[in-house]
C-alpha atoms as a PDB file:
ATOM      1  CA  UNK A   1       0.000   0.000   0.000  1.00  0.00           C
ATOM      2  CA  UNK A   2       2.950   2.427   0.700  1.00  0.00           C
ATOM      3  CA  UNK A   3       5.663   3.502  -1.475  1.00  0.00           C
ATOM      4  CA  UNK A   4       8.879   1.342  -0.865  1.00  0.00           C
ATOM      5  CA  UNK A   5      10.859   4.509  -1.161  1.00  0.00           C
ATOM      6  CA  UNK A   6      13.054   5.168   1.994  1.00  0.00           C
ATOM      7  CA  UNK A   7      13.328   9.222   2.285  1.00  0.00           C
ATOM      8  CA  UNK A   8      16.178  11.385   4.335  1.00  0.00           C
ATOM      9  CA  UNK A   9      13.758  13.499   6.700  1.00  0.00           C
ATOM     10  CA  UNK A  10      15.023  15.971   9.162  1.00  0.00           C
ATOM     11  CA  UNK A  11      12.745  16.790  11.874  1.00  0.00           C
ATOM     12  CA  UNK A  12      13.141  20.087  13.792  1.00  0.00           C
ATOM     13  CA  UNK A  13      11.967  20.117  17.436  1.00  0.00           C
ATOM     14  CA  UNK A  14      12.290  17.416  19.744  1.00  0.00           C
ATOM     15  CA  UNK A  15       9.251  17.835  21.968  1.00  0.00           C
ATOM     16  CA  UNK A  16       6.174  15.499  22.221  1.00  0.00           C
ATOM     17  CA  UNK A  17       4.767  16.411  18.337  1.00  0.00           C
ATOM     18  CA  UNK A  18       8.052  15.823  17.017  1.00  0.00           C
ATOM     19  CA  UNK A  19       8.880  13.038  18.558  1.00  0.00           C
ATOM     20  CA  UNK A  20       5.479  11.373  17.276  1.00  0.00           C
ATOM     21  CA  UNK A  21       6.163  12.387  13.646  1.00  0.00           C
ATOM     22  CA  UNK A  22       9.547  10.975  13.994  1.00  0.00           C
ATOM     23  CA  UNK A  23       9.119   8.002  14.997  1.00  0.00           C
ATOM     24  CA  UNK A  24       5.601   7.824  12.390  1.00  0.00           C
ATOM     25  CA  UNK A  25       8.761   8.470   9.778  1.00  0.00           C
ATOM     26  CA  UNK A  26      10.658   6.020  11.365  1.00  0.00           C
ATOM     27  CA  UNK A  27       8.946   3.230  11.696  1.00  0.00           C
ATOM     28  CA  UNK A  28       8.386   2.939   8.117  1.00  0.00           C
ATOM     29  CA  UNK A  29      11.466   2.551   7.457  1.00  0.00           C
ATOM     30  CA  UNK A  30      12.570   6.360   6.462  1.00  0.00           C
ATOM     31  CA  UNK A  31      16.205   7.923   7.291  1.00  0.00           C
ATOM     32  CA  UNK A  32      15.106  10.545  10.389  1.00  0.00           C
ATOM     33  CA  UNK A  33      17.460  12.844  12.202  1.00  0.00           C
ATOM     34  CA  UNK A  34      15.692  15.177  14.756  1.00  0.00           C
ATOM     35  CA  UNK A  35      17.127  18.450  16.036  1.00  0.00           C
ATOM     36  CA  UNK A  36      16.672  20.525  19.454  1.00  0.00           C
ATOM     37  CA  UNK A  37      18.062  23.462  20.060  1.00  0.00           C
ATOM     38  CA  UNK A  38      19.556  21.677  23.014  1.00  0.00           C
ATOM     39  CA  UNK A  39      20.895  19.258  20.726  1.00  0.00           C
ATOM     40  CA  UNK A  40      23.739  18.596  17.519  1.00  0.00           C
ATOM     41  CA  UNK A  41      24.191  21.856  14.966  1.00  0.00           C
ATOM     42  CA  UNK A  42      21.133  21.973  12.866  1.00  0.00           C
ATOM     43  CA  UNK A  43      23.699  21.773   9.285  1.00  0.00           C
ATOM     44  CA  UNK A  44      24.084  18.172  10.220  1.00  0.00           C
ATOM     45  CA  UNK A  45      20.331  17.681  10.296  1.00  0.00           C
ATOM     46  CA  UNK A  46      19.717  18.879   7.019  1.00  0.00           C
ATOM     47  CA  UNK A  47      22.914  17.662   5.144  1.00  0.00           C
ATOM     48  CA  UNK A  48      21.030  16.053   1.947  1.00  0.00           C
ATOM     49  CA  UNK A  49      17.223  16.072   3.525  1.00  0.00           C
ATOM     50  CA  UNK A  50      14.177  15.221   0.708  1.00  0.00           C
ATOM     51  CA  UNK A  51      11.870  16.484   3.657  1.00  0.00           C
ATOM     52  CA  UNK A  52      12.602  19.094   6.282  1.00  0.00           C
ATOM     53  CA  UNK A  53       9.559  19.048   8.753  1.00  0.00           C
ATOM     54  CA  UNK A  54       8.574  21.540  11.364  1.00  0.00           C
ATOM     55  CA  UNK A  55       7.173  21.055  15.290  1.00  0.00           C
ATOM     56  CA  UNK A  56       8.727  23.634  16.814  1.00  0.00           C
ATOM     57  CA  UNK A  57       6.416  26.247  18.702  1.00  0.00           C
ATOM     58  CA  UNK A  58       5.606  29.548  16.816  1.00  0.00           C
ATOM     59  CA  UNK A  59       7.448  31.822  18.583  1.00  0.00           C
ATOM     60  CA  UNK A  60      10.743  29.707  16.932  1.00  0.00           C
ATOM     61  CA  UNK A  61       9.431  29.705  13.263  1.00  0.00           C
ATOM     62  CA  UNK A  62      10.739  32.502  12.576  1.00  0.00           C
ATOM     63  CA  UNK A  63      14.212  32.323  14.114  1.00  0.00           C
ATOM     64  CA  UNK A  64      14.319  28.256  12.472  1.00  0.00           C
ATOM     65  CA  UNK A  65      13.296  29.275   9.183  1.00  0.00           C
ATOM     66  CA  UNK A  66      16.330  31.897   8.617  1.00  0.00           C
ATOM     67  CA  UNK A  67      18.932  29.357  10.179  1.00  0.00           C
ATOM     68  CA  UNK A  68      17.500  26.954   7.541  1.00  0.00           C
ATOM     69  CA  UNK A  69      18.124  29.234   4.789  1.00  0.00           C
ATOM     70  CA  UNK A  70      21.482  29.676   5.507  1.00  0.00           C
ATOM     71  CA  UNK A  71      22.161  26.155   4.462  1.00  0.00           C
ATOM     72  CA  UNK A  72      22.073  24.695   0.860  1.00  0.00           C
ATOM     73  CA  UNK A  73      19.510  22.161   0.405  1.00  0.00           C
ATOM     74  CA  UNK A  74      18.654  20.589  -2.820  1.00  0.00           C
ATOM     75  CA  UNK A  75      15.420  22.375  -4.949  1.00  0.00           C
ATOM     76  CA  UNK A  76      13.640  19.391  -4.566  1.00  0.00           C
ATOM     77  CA  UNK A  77      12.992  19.367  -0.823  1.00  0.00           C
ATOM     78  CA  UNK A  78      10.042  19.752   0.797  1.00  0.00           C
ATOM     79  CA  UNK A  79       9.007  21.814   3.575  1.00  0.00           C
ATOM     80  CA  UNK A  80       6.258  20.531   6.406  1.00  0.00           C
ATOM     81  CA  UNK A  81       4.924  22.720   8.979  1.00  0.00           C
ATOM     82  CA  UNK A  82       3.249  20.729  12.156  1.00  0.00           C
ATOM     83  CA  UNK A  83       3.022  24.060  13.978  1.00  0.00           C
ATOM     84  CA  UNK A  84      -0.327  25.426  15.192  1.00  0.00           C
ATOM     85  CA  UNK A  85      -0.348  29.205  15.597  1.00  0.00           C
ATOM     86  CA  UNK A  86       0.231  32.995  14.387  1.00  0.00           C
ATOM     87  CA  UNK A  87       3.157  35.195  13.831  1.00  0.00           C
ATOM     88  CA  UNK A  88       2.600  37.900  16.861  1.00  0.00           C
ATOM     89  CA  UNK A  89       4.268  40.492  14.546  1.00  0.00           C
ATOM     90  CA  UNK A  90       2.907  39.735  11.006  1.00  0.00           C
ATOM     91  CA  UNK A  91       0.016  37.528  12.018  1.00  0.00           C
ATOM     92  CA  UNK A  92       1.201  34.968   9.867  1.00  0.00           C
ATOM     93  CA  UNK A  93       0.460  31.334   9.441  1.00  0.00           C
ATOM     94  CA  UNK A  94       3.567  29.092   9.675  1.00  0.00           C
ATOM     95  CA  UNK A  95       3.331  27.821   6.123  1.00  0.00           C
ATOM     96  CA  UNK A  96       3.333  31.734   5.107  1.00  0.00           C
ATOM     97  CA  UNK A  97       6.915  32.437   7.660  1.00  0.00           C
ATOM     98  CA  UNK A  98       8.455  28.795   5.596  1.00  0.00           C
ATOM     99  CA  UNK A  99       6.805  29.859   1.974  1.00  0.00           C
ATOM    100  CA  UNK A 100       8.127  33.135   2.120  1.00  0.00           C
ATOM    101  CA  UNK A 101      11.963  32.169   2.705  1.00  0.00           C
ATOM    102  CA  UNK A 102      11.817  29.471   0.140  1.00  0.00           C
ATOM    103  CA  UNK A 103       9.144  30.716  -2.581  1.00  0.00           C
ATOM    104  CA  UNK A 104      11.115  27.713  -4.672  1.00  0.00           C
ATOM    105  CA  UNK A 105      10.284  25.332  -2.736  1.00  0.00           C
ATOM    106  CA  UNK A 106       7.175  22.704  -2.181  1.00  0.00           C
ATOM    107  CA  UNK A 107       5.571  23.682   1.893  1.00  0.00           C
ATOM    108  CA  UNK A 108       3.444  21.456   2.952  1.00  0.00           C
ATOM    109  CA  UNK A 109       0.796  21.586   6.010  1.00  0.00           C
ATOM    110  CA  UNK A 110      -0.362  18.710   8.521  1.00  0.00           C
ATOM    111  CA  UNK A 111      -2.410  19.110  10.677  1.00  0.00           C
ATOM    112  CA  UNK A 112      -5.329  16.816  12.661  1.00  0.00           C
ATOM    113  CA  UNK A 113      -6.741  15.808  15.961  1.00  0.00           C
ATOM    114  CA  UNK A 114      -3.435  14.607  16.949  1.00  0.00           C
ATOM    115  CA  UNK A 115      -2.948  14.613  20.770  1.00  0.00           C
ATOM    116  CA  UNK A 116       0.979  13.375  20.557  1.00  0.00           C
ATOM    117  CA  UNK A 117       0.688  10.743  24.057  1.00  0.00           C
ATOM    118  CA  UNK A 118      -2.150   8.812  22.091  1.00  0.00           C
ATOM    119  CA  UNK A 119      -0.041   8.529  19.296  1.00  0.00           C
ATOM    120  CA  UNK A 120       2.979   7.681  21.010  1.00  0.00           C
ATOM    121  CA  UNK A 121       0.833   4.741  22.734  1.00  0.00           C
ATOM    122  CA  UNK A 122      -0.327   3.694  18.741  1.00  0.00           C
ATOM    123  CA  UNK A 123      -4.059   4.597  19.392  1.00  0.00           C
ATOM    124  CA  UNK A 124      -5.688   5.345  15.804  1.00  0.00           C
ATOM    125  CA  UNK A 125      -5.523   8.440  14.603  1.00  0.00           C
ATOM    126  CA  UNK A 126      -6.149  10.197  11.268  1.00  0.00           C
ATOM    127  CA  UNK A 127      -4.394  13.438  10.007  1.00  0.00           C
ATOM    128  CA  UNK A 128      -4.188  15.840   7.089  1.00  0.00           C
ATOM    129  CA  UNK A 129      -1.163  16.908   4.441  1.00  0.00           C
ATOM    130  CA  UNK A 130      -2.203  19.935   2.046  1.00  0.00           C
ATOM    131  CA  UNK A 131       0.232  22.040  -0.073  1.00  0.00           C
ATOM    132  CA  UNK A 132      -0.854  23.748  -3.104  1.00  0.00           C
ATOM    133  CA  UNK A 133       1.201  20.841  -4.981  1.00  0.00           C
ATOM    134  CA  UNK A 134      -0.501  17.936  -4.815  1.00  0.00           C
ATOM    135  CA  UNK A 135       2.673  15.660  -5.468  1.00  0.00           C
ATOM    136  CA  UNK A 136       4.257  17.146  -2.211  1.00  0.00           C
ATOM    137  CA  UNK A 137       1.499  15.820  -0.168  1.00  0.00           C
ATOM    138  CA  UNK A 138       1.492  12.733  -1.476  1.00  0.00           C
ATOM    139  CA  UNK A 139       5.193  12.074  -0.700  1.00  0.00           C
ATOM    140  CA  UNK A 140       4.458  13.024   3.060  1.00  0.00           C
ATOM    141  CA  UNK A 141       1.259  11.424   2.760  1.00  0.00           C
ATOM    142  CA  UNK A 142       3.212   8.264   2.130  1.00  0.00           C
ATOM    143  CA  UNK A 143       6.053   8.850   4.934  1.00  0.00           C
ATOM    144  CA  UNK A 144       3.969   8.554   7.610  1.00  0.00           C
ATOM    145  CA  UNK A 145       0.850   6.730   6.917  1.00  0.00           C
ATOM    146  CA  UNK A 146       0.291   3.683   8.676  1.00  0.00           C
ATOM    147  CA  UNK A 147      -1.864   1.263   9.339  1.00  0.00           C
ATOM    148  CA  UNK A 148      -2.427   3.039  13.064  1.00  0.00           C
ATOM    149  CA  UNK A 149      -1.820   6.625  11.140  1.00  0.00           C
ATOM    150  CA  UNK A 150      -4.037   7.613   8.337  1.00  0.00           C
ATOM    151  CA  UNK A 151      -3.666   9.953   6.463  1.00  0.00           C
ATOM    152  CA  UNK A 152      -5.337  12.248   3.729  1.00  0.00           C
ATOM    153  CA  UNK A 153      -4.339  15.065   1.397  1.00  0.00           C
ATOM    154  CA  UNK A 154      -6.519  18.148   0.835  1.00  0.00           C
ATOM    155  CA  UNK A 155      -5.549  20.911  -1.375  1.00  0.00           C
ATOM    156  CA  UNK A 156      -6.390  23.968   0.627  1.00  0.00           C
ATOM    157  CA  UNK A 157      -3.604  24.208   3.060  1.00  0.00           C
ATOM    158  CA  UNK A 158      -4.263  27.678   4.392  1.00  0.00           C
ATOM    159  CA  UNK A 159      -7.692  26.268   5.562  1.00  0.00           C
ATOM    160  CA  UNK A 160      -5.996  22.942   6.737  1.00  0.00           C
ATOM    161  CA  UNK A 161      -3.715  25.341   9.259  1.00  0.00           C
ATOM    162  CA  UNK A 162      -6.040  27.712  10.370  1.00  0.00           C
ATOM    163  CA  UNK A 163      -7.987  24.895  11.228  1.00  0.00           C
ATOM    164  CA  UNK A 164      -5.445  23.838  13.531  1.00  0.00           C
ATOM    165  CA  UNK A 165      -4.946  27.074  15.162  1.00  0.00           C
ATOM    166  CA  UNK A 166      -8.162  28.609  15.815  1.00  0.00           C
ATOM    167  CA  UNK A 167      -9.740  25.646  17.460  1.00  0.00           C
ATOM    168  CA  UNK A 168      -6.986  26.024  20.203  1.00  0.00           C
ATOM    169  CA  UNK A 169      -8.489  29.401  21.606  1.00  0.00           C
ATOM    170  CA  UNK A 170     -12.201  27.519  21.610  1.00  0.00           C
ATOM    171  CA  UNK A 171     -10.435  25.238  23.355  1.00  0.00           C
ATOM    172  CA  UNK A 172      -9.488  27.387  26.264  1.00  0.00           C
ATOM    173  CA  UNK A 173     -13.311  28.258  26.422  1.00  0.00           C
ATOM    174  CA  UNK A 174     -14.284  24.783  26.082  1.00  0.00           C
ATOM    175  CA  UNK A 175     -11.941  23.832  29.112  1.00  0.00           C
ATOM    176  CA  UNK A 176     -13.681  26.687  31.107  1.00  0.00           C
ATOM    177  CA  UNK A 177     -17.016  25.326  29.980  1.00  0.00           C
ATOM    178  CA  UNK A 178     -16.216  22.143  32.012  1.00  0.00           C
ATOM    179  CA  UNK A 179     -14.470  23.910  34.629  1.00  0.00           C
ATOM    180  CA  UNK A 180     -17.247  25.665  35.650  1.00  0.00           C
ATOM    181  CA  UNK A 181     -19.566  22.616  35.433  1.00  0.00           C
ATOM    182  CA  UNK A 182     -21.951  24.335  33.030  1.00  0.00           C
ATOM    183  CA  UNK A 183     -23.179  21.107  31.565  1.00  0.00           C
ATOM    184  CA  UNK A 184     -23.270  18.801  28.510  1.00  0.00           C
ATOM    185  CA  UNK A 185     -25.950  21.479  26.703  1.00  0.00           C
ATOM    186  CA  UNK A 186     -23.597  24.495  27.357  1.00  0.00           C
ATOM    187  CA  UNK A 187     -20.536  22.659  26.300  1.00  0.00           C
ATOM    188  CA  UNK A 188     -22.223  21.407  22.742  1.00  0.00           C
ATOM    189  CA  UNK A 189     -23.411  25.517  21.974  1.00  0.00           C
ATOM    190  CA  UNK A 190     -20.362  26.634  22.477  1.00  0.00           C
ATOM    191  CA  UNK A 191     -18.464  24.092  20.265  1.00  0.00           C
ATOM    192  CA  UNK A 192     -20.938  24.489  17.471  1.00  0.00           C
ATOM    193  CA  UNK A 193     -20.723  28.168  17.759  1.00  0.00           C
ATOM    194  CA  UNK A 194     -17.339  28.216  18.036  1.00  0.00           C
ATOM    195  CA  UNK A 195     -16.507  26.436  14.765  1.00  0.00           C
ATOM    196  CA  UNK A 196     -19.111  29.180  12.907  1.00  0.00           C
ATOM    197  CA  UNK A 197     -16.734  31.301  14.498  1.00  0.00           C
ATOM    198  CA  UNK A 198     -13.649  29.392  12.906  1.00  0.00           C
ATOM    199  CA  UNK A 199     -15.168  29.594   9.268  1.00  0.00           C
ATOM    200  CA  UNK A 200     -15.838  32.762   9.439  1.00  0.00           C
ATOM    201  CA  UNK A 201     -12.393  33.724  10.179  1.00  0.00           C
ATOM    202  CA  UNK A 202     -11.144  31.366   7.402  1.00  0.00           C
ATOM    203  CA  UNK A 203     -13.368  32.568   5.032  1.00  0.00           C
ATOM    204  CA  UNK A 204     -12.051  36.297   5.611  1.00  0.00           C
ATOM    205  CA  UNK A 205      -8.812  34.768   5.189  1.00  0.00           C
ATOM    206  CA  UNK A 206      -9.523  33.320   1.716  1.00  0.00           C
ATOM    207  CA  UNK A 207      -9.979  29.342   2.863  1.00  0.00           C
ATOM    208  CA  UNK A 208     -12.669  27.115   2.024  1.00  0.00           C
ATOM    209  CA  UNK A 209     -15.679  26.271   4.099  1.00  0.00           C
ATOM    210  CA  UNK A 210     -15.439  22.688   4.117  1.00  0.00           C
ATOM    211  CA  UNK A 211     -12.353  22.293   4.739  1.00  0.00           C
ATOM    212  CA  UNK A 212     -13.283  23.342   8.309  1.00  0.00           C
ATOM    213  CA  UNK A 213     -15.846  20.339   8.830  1.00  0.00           C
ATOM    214  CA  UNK A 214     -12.941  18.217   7.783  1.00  0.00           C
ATOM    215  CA  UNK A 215     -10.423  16.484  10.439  1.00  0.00           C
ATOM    216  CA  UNK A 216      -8.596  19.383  10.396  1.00  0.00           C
ATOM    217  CA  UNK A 217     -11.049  21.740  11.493  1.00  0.00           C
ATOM    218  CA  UNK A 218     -14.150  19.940  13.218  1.00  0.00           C
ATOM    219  CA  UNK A 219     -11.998  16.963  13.848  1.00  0.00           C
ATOM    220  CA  UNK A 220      -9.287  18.759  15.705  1.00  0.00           C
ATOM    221  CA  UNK A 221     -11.856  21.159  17.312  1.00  0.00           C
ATOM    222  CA  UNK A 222     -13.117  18.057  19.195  1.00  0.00           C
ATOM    223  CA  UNK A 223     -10.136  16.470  20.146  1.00  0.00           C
ATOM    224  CA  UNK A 224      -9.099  19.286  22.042  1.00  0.00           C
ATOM    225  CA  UNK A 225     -12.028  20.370  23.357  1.00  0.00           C
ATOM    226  CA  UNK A 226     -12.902  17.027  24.934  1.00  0.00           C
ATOM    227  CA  UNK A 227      -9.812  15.682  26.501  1.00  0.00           C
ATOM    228  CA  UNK A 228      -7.571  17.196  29.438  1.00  0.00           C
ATOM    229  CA  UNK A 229      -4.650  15.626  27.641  1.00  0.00           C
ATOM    230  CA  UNK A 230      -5.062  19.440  25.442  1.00  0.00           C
ATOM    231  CA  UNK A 231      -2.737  22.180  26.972  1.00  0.00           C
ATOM    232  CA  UNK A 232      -5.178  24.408  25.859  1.00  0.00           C
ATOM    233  CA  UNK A 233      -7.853  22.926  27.301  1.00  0.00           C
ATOM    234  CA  UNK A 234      -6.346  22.857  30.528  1.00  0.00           C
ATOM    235  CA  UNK A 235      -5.611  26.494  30.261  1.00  0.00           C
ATOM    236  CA  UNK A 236      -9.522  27.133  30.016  1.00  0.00           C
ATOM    237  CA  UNK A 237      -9.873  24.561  33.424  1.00  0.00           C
ATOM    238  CA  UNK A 238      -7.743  25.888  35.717  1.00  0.00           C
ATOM    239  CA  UNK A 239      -8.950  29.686  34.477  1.00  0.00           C
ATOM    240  CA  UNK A 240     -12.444  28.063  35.686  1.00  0.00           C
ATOM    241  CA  UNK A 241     -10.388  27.075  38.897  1.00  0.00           C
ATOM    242  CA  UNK A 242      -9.876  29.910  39.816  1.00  0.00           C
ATOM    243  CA  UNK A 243      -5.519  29.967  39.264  1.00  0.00           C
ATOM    244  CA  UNK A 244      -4.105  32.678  37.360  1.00  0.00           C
ATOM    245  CA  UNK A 245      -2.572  32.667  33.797  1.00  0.00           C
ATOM    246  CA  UNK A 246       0.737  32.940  34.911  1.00  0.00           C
ATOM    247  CA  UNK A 247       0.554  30.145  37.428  1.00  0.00           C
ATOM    248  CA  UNK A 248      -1.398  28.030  35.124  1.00  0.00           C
ATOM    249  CA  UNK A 249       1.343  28.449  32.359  1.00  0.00           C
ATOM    250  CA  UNK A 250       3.865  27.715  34.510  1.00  0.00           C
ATOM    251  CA  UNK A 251       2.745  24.285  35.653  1.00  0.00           C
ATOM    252  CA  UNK A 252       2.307  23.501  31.983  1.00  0.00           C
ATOM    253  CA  UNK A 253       3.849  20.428  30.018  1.00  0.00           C
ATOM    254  CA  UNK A 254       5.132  22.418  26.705  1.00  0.00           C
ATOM    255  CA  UNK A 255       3.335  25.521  24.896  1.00  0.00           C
ATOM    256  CA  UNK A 256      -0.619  26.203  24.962  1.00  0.00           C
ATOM    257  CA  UNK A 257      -0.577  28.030  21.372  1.00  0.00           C
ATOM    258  CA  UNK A 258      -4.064  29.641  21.754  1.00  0.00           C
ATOM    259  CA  UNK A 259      -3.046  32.122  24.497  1.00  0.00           C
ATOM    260  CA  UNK A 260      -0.742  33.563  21.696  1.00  0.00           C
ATOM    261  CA  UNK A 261      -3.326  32.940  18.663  1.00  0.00           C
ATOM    262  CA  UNK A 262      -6.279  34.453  20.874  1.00  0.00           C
ATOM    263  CA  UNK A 263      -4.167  37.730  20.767  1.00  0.00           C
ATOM    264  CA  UNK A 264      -3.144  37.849  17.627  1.00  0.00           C
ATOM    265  CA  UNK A 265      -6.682  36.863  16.539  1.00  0.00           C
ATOM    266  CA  UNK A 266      -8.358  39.849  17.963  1.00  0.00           C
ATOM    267  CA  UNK A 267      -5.736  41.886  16.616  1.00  0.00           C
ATOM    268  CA  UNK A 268      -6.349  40.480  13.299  1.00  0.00           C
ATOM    269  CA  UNK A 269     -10.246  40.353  13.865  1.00  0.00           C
ATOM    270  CA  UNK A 270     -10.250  44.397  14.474  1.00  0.00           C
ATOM    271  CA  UNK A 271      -8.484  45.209  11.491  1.00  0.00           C
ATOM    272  CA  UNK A 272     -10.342  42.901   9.092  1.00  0.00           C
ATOM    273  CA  UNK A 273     -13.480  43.923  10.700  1.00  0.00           C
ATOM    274  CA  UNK A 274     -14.494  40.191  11.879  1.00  0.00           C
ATOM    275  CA  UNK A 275     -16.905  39.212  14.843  1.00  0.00           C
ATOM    276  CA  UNK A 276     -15.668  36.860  16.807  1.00  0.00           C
ATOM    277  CA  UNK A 277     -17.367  36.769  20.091  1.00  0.00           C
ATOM    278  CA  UNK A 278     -16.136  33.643  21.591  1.00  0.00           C
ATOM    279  CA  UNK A 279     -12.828  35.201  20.457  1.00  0.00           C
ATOM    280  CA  UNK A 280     -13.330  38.049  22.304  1.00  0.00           C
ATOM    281  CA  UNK A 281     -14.284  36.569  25.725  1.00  0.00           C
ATOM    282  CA  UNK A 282     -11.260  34.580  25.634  1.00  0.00           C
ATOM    283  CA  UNK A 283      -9.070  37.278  25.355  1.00  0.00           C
ATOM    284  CA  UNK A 284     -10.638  39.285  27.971  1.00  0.00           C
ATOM    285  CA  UNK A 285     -10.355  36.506  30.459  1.00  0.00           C
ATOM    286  CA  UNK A 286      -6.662  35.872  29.297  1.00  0.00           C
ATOM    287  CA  UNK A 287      -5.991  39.277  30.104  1.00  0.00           C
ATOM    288  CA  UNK A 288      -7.492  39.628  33.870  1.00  0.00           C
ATOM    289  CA  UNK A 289     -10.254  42.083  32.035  1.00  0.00           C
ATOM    290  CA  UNK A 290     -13.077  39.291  33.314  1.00  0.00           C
ATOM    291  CA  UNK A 291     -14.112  36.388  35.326  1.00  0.00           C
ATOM    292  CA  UNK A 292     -15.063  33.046  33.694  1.00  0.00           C
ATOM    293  CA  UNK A 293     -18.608  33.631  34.962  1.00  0.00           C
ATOM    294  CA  UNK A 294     -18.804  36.895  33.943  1.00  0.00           C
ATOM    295  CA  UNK A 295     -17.392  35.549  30.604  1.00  0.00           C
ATOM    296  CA  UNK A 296     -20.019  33.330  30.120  1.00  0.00           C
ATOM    297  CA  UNK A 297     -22.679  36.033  31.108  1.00  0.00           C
ATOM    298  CA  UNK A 298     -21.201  38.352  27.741  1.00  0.00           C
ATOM    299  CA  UNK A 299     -21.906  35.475  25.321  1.00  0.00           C
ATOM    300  CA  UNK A 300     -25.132  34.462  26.652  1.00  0.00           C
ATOM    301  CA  UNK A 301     -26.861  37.981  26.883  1.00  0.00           C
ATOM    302  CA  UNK A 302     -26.016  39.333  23.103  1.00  0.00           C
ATOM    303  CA  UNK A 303     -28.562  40.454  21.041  1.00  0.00           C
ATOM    304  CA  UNK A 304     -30.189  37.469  19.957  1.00  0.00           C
ATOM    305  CA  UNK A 305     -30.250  36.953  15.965  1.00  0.00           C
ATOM    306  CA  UNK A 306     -30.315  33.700  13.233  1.00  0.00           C
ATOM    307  CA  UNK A 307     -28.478  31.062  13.542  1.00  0.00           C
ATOM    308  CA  UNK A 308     -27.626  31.620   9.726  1.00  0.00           C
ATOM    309  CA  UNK A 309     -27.070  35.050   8.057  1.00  0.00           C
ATOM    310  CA  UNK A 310     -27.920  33.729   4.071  1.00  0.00           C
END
C-alpha cells in the first residue's frame, strides 16, 4: 500500500509532536534525524534532507526558518509545517513564515486531531497533508501513513492550518465550559458556535468552508475540546479554577498556542473587521479584564439573531 521509497527526513523540534512524527517516519522505514536546540548543529540535520519538517512552537518559526536558509539544500525538498499558531508580529500562518523564505520550494501543512501521548501509545488516529502541490502531499502522505496513522491530502492548506490554530483558543473556552460545570448542553453551543466562528475567520482569510468540517477543522476542534490531555484545554480549566494565567502556564507540560493565537486573533479580527465573540471573551479573560462567569454572562446575553445570516 505504501511507497517502498526510503526518504532522508530531518525533523526540527524534539518535543512530544516531534517526537510522534519521527518516529511515524521512522517506523516505516525512512532515514530521520531530529534536532533541538539543546541538541547537535542543525547543518548536520539537514545535510542532503528530501523532507525538512517543522514542530517547533511559533514563537521559533521565525528564528528556524532563517537558520534553515542559511544552508544549501537541494530544490527538490520539501518543507512541512506541524506548527499550530500565528506570527505575533505579522500575524502569519507558519506555512506563510516557511513559503516566504523558500518561494522555490514545495511547503506542505499537517495538521489533525493529533494529541501526541495517544499517538505515542499507537491509538488510531487520522491526520491531514495539504500544499498547493498535490505531489508534495502525497510524498508526506506516504512517509507517515500507517496502518495506526491515516492519512489524507486536501488541497487547501491555508484552511488545513487555520484549522489547527483557531480551534486552540475555543479550546481554552471549552476547558472553562467544564471547569465551571456548566453542563453537557452548554458545552455542545459553544463548540458548534465556536466552529461558525472558525469559518468565518477562514473565510475572511480566503480558505474554504469545508475544509473546516474536515479532520482538520471539526476533527481537531473536538479532540481538544474534549480531553484534558489538550494544553489548551487545561488552560480554560484551571482559568475556571480559579488559578491565574501565569501560574497556570507555569505548571504547563510544553506551549498552549491559543493564548498567543487568541491575541493575535483579535488583533487580526479588528483590522479585518471580523466578529468573533467567543474570540473576544477569551481574550478578555486571558488578560485579567473578566471572570469566567462573567465571561459566560457576555456570550449568553447578546442580542439574539439567526443562527444563519444567508
Amino acid at each position: 500500500m505504501y511507497s517502498n521509497t526510503k526518504l532522508s527526513v530531518a525533523i526540527l523540534g524534539a518535543g512530544a509532536w516531534g517526537a510522534s512524527l519521527a518516529n511515524l517516519a521512522a517506523a516505516n522505514g525512512h532515514h530521520v534525524r531530529v534536532w533541538s536546540r539543546q541538541g547537535c548543529q542543525i547543518q548536520a540535520v539537514l545535510k542532503d534532507v528530501q523532507i525538512v519538517l517543522s514542530a517547533i512552537s511559533m514563537i521559533g518559526v521565525r528564528d528556524v526558518a532563517s537558520q534553515v536558509e542559511s544552508f544549501p539544500l537541494s530544490p527538490e525538498t520539501i518543507f512541512v509545517t506541524a506548527t499550530k499558531g500565528l506570527d505575533p508580529q505579522t500575524t502569519c500562518t507558519p506555512s506563510q513564515i516557511w513559503q516566504t523564505v523558500f518561494p522555490n520550494h514545495a511547503v506542505v501543512v499537517l495538521s489533525g486531531p493529533n494529541l501526541s501521548k495517544e499517538i505515542q501509545m499507537e491509538l488510531p488516529a487520522a491526520t491531514v497533508v495539504a500544499s498547493n502541490i498535490p505531489t508534495a502531499a502525497e510524498v508526506v502522505q506516504l512517509v507517515f501513513s500507517s496502518h495506526r496513522f491515516r492519512v489524507y491530502t486536501n488541497p487547501d492548506p491555508l484552511g488545513v492550518e487555520l484549522g489547527g490554530t483557531l480551534k486552540n483558543v475555543i479550546a481554552i473556552a471549552a476547558g472553562v465550559c467544564d471547569g465551571l460545570q456548566l453542563g453537557t448542553n452548554a458545552k455542545a453551543a459553544l463548540v458548534t458556535r465556536g466552529l461558525t466562528e472558525m469559518v468565518r475567520i477562514g473565510n475572511n482569510w480566503g480558505a474554504k468552508t469545508e475544509t473546516f468540517y474536515g479532520l482538520s477543522g471539526l476533527g481537531d476542534l473536538l479532540a481538544t475540546c474534549n480531553s484534558p490531555l489538550s494544553r489548551n484545554y487545561q488552560v480554560g480549566y484551571q482559568l475556571a479554577g480559579g488559578k491565574s494565567l501565569t501560574e497556570t502556564l507555569a505548571n504547563l507540560q510544553g506551549t498552549a498556542e491559543g493564548v498567543n493565537t487568541c491575541r493575535v486573533l483579535m488583533q487580526r479580527a479588528k483590522q479585518q473587521n471580523i466578529a468573533v465573540p467567543i474570540t473576544e471573551q477569551v481574550y478578555r479573560l486571558l488578560q485579567g479584564e473578566i471572570t469566567p462567569g462573567q465571561a459566560l454572562d457576555e456570550l449568553m446575553l447578546r442580542d439574539i439573531k439567526p443562527e444563519y445570516n444567508y
